[in-house]
Structure formats: structure tokens, C-alpha cells
PDB file of N, CA and C in Angstrom:
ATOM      1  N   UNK A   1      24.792 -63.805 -40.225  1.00  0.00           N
ATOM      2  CA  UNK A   1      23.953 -64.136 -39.101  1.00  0.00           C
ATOM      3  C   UNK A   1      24.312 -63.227 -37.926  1.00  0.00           C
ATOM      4  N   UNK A   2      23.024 -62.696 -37.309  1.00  0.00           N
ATOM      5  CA  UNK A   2      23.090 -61.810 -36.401  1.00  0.00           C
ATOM      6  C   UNK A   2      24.009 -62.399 -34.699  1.00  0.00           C
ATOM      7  N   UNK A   3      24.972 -61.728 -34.428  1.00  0.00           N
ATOM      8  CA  UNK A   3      25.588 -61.903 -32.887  1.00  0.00           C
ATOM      9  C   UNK A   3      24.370 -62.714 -32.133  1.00  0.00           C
ATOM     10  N   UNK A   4      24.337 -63.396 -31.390  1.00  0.00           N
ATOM     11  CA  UNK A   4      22.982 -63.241 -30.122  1.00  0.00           C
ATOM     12  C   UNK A   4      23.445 -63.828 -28.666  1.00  0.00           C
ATOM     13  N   UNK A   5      23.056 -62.754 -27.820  1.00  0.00           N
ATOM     14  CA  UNK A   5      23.439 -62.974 -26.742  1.00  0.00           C
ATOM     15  C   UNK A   5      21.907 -63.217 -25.499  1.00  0.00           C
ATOM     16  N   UNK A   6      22.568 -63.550 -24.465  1.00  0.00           N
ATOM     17  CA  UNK A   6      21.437 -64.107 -23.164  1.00  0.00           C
ATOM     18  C   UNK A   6      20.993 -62.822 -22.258  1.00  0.00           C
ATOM     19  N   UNK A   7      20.310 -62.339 -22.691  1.00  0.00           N
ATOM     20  CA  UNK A   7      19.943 -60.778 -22.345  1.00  0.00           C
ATOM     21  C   UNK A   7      19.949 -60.983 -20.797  1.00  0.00           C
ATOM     22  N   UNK A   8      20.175 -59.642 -20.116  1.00  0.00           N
ATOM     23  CA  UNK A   8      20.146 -59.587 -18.796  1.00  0.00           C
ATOM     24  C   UNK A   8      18.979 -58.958 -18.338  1.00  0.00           C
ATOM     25  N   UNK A   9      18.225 -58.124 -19.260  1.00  0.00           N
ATOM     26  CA  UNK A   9      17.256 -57.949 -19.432  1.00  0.00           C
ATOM     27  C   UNK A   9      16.125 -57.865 -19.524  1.00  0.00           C
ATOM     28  N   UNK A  10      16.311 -58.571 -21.095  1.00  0.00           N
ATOM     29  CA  UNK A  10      15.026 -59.503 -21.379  1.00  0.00           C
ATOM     30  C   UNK A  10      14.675 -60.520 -20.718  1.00  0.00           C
ATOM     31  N   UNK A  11      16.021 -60.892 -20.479  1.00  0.00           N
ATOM     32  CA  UNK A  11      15.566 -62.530 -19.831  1.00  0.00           C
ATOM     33  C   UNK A  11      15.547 -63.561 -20.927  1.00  0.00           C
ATOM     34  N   UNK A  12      16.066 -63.460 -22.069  1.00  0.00           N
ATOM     35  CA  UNK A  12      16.122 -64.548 -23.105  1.00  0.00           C
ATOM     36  C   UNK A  12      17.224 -64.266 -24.383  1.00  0.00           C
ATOM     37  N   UNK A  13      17.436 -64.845 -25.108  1.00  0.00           N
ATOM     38  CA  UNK A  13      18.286 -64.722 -26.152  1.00  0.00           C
ATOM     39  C   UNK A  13      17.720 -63.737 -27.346  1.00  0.00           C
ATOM     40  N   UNK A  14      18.705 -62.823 -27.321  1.00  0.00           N
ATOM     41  CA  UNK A  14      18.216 -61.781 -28.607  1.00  0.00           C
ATOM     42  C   UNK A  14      19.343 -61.253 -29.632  1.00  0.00           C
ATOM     43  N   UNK A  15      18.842 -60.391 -30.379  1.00  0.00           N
ATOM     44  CA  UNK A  15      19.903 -60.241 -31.350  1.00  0.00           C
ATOM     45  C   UNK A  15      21.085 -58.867 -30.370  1.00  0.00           C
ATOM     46  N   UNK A  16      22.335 -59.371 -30.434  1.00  0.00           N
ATOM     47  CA  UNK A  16      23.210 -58.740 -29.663  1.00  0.00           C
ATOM     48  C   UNK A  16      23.624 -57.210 -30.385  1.00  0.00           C
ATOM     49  N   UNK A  17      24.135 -56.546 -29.913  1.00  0.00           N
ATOM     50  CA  UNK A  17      24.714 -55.029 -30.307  1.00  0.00           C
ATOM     51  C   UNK A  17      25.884 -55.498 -31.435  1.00  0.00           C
ATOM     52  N   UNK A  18      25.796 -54.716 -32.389  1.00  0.00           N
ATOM     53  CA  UNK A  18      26.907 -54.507 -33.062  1.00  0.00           C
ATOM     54  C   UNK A  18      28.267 -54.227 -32.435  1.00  0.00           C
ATOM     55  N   UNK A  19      28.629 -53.634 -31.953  1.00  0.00           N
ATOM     56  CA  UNK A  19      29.933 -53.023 -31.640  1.00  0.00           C
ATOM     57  C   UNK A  19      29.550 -52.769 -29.842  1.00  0.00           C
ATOM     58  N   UNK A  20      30.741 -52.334 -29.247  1.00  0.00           N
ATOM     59  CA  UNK A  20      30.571 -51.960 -27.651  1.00  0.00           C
ATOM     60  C   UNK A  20      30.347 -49.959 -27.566  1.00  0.00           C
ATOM     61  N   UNK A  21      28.893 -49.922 -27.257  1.00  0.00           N
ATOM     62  CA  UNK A  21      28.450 -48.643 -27.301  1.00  0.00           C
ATOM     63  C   UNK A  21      29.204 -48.006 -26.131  1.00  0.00           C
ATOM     64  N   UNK A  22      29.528 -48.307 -25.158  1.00  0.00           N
ATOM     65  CA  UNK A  22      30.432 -47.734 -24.008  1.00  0.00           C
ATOM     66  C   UNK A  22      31.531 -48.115 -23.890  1.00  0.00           C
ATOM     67  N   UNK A  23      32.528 -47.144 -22.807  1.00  0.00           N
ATOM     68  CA  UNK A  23      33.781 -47.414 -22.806  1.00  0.00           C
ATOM     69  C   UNK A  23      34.127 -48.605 -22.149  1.00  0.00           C
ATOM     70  N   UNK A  24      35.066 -48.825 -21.714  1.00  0.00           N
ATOM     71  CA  UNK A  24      35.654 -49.457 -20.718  1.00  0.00           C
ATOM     72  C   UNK A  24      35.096 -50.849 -19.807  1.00  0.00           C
ATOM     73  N   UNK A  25      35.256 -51.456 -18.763  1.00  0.00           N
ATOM     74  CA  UNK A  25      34.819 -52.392 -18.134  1.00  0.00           C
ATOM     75  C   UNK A  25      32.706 -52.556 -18.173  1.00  0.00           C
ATOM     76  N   UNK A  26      32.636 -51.926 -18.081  1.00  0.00           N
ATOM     77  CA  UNK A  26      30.945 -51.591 -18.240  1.00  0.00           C
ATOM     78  C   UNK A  26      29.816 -52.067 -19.233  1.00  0.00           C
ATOM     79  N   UNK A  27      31.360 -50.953 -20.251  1.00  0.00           N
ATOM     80  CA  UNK A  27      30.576 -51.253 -21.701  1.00  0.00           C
ATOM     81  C   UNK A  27      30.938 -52.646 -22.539  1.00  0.00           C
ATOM     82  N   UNK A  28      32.278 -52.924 -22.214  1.00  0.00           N
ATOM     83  CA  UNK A  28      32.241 -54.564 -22.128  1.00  0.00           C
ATOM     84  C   UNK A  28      31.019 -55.613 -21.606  1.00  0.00           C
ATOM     85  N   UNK A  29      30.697 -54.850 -20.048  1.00  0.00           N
ATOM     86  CA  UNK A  29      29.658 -55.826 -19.828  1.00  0.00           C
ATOM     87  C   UNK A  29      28.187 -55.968 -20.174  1.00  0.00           C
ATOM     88  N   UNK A  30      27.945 -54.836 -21.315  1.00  0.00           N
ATOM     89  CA  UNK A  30      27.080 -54.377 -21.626  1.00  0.00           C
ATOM     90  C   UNK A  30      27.306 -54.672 -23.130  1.00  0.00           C
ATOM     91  N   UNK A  31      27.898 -54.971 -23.709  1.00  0.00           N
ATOM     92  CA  UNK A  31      28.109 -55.869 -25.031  1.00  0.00           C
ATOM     93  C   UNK A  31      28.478 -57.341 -24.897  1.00  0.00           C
ATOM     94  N   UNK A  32      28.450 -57.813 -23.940  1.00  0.00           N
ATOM     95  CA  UNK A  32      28.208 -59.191 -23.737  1.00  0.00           C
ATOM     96  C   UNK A  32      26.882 -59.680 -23.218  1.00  0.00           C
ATOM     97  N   UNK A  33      26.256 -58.829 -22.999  1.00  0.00           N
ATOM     98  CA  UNK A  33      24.538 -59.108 -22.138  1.00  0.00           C
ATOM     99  C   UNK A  33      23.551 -58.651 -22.474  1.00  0.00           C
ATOM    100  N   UNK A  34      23.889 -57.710 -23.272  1.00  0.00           N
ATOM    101  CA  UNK A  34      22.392 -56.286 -23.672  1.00  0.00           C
ATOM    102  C   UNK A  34      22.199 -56.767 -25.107  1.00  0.00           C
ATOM    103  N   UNK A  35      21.213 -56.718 -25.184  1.00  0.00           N
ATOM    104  CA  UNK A  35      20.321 -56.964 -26.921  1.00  0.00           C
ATOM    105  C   UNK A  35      20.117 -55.523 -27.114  1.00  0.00           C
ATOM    106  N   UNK A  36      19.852 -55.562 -28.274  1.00  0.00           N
ATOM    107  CA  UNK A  36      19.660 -54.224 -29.241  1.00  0.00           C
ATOM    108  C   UNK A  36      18.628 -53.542 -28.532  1.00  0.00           C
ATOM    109  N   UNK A  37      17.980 -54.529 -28.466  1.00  0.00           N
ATOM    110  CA  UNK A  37      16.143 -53.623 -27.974  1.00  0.00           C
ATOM    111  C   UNK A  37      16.747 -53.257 -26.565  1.00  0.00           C
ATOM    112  N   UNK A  38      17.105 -54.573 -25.261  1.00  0.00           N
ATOM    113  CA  UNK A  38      17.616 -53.066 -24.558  1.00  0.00           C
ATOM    114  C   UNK A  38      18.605 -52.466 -24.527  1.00  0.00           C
ATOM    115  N   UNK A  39      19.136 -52.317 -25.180  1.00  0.00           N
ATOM    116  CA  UNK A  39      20.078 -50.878 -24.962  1.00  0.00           C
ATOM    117  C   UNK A  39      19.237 -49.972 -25.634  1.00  0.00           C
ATOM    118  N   UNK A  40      18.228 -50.265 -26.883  1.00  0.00           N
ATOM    119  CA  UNK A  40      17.206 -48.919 -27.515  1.00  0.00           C
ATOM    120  C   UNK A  40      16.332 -48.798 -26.158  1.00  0.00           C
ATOM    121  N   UNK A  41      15.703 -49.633 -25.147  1.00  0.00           N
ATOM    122  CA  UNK A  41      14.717 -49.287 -23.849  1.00  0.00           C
ATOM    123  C   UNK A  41      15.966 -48.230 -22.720  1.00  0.00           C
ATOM    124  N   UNK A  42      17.063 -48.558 -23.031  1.00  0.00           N
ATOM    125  CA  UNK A  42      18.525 -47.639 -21.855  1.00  0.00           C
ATOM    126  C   UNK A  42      17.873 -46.451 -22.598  1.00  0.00           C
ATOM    127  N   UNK A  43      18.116 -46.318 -23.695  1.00  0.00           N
ATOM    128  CA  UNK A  43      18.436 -44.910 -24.734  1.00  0.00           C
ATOM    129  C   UNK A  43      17.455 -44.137 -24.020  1.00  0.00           C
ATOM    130  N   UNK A  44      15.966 -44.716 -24.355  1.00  0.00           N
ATOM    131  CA  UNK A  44      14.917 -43.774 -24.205  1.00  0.00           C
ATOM    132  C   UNK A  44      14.587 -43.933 -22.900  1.00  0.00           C
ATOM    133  N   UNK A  45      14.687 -44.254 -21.773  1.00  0.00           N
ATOM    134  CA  UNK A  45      15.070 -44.107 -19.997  1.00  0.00           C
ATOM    135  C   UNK A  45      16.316 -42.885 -20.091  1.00  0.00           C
ATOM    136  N   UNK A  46      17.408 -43.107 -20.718  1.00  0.00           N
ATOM    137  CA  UNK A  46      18.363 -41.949 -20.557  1.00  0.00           C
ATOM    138  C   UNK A  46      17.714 -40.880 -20.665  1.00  0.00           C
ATOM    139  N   UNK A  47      17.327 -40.869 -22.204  1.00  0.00           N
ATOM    140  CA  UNK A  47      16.474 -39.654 -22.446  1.00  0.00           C
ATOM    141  C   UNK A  47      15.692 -38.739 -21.437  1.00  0.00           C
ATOM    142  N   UNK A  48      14.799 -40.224 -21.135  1.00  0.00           N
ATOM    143  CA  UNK A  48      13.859 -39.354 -20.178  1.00  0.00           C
ATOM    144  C   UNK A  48      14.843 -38.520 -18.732  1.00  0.00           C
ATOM    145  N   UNK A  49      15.940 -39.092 -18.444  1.00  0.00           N
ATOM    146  CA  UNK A  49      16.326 -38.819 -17.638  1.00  0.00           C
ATOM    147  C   UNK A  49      17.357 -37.361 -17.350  1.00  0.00           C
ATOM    148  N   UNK A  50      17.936 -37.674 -18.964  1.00  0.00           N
ATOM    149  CA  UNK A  50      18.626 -36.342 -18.837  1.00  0.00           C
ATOM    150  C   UNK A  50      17.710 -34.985 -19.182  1.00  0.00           C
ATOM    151  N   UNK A  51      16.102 -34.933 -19.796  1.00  0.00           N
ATOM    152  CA  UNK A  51      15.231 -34.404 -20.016  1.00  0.00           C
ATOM    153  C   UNK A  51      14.803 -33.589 -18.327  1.00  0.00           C
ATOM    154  N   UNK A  52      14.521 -35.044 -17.532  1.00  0.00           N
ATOM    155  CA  UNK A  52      14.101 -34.768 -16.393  1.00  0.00           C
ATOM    156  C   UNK A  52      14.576 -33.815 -15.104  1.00  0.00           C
ATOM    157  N   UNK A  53      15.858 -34.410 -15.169  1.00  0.00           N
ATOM    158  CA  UNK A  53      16.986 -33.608 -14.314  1.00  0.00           C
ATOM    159  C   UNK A  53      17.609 -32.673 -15.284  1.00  0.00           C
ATOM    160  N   UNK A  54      17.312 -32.425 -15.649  1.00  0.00           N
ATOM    161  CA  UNK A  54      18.175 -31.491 -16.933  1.00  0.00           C
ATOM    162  C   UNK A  54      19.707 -31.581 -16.880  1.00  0.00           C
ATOM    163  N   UNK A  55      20.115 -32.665 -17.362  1.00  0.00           N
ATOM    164  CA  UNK A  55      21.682 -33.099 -17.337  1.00  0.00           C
ATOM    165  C   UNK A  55      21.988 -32.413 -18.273  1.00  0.00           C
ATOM    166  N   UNK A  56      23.379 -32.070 -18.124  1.00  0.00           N
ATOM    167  CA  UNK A  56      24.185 -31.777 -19.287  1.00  0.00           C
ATOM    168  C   UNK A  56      25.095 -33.014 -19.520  1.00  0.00           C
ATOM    169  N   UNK A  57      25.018 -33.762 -20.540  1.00  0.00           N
ATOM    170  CA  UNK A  57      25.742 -35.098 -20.141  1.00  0.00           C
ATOM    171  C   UNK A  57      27.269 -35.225 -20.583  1.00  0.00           C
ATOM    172  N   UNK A  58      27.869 -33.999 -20.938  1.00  0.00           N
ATOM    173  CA  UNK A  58      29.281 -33.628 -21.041  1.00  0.00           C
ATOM    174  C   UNK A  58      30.017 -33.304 -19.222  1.00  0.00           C
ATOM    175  N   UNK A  59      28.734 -32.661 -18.301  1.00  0.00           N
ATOM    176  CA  UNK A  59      29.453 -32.962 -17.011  1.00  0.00           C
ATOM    177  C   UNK A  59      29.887 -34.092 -16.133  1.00  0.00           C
ATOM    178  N   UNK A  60      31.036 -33.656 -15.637  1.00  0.00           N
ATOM    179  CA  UNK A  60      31.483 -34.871 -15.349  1.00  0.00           C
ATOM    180  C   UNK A  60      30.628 -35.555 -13.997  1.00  0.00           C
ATOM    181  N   UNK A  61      29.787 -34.706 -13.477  1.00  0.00           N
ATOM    182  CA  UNK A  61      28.761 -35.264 -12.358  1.00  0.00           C
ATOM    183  C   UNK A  61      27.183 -36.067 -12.891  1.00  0.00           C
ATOM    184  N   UNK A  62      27.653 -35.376 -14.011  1.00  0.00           N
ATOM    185  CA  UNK A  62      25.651 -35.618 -14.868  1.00  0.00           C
ATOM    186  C   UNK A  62      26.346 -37.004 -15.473  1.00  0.00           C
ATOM    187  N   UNK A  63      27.613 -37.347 -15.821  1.00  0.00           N
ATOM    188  CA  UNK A  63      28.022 -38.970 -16.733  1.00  0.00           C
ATOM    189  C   UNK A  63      28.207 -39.777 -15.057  1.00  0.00           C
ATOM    190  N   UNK A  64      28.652 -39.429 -14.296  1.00  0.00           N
ATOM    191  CA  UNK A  64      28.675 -40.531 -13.184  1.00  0.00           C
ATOM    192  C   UNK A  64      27.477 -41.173 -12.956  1.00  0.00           C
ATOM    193  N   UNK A  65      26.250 -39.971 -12.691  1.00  0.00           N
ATOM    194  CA  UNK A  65      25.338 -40.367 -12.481  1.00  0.00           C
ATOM    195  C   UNK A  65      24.526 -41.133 -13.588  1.00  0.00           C
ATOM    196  N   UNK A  66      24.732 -40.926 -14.994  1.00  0.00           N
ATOM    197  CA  UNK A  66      24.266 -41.913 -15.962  1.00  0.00           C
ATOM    198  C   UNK A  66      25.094 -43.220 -15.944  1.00  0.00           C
ATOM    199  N   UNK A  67      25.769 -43.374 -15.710  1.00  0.00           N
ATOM    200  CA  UNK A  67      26.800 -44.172 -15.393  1.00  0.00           C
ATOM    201  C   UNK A  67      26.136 -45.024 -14.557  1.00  0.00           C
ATOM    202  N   UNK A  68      26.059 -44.176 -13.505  1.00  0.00           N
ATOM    203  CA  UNK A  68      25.237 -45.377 -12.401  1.00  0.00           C
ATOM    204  C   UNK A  68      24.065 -45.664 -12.644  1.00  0.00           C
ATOM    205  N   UNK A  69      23.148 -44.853 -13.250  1.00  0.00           N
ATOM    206  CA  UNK A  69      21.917 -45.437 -13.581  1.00  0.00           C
ATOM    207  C   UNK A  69      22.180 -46.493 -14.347  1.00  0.00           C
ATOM    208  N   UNK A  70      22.592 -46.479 -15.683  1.00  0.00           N
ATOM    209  CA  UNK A  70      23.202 -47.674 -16.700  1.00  0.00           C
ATOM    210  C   UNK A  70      23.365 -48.564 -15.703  1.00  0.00           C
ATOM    211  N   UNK A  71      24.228 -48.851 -14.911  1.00  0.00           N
ATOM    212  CA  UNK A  71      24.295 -50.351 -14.252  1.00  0.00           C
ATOM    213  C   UNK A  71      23.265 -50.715 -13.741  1.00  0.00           C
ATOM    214  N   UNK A  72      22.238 -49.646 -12.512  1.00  0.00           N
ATOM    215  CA  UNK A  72      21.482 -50.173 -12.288  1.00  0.00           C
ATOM    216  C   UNK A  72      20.144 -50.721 -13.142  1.00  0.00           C
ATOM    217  N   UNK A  73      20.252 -49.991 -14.371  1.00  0.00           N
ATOM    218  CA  UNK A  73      19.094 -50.466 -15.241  1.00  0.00           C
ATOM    219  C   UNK A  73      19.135 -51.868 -16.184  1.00  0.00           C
ATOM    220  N   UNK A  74      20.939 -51.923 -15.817  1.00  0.00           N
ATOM    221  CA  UNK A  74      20.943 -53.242 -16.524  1.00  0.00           C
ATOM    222  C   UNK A  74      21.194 -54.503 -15.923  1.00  0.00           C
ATOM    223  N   UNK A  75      21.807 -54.223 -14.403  1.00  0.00           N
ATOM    224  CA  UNK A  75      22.456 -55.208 -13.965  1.00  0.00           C
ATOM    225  C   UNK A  75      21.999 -55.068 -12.388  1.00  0.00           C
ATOM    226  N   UNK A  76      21.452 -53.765 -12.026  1.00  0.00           N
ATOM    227  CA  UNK A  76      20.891 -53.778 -10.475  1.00  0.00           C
ATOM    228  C   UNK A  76      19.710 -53.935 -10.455  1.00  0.00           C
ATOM    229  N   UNK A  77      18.482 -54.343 -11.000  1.00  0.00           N
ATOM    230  CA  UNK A  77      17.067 -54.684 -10.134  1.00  0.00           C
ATOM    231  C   UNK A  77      16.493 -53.165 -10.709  1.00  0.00           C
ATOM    232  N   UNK A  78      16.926 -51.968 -11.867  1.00  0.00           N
ATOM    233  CA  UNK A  78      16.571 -50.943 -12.446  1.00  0.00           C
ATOM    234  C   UNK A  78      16.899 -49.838 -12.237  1.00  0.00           C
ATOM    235  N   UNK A  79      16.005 -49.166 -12.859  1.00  0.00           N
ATOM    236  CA  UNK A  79      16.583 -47.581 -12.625  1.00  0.00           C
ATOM    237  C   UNK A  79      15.546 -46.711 -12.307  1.00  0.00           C
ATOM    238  N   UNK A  80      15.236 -46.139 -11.690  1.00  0.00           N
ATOM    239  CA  UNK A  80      13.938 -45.416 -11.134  1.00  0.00           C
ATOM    240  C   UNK A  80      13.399 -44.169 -12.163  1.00  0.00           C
ATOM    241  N   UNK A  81      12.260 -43.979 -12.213  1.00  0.00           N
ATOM    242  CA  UNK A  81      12.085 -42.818 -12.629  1.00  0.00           C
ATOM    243  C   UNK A  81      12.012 -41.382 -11.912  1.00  0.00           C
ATOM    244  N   UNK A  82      12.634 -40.649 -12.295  1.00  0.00           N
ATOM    245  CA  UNK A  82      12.018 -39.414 -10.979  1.00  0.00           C
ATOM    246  C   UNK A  82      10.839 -39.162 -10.612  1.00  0.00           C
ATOM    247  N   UNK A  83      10.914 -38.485  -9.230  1.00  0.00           N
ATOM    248  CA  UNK A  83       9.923 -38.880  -8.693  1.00  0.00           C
ATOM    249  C   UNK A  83       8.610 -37.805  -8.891  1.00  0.00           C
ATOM    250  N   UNK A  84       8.827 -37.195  -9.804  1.00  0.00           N
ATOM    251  CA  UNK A  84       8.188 -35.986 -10.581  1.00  0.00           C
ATOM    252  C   UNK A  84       7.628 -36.426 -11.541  1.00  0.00           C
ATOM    253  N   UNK A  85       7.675 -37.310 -12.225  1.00  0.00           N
ATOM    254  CA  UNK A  85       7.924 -37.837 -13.651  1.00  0.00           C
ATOM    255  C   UNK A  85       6.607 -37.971 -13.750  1.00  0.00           C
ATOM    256  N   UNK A  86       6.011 -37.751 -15.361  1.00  0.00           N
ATOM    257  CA  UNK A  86       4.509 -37.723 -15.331  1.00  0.00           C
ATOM    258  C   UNK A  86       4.637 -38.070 -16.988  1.00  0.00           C
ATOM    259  N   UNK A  87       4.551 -39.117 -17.618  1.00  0.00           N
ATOM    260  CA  UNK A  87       4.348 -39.463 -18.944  1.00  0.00           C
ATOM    261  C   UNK A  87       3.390 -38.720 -19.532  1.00  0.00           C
ATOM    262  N   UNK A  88       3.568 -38.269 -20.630  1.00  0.00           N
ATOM    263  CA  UNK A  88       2.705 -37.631 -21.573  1.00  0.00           C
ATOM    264  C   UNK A  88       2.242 -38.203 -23.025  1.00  0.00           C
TER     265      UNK A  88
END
């Protein structure tokens, strides 16, 4: 039987992450709160993001700033899209 946790998210109970995808204090709080689906909705927001700004996400300025997006997308009220950003 699948983990399930009280999404912070979703807003309801879903099937929880396997394992803690991030390090440290964060990613703890992000394997106690995040369902599968969002952390797959983080993935493809990252995406778009390191696409957008053209991160290199091995720098150590381009992971702070994913870093901070991650909280705010999970735990602050979101994460913005740039302000360029034009879906295709």
C-alpha cells in the first residue's frame, strides 16, 4: 500500500513520494507534504524555469535560486513564471 500524505498543494490526501528527492531540512519537508503529482507539477515549473533563465543548475547561484523557488512553489503562495514567458 502506497505512503499517503496531506498535500500542501493539492490540498488533499495523495499518494506520497517514494524516497526524499532533496537534501536536507527542505527536502524533508517536502517528503512529508508533496504527493507525487506535485513534485511531477515542481519538475515541469523547474523545467520551464531553468529553460527560461537559462540556468545552469550545477551553479551555485542558479541552485539557490531553485531552491527558493521550490519553497515558494510549495510552501509560499507559488512560484511565478517569468515575466517573458509565453507557452507554446
Amino acid at each position: 500500500m502506497p505512503r499517503t500524505v496531506n498535500c500542501v498543494l493539492l490540498k488533499t490526501q495523495a499518494e506520497g513520494l517514494d524516497y526524499q528527492t532533496y537534501p536536507g531540512p527542505l527536502g524533508k519537508r517536502i517528503f512529508d507534504n508533496v504527493s507525487k503529482q506535485a513534485w511531477q507539477q515542481w519538475v515541469a515549473h523547474q523545467t520551464m524555469l531553468i529553460n527560461e533563465y537559462r540556468l545552469t543548475p550545477i551553479e551555485p547561484k542558479a541552485r539557490q535560486f531553485l531552491e527558493a523557488e521550490m519553497e515558494k512553489f510549495f510552501f509560499g503562495g507559488g512560484s511565478d513564471k517569468p515575466p517573458d514567458y509565453k507557452a507554446t
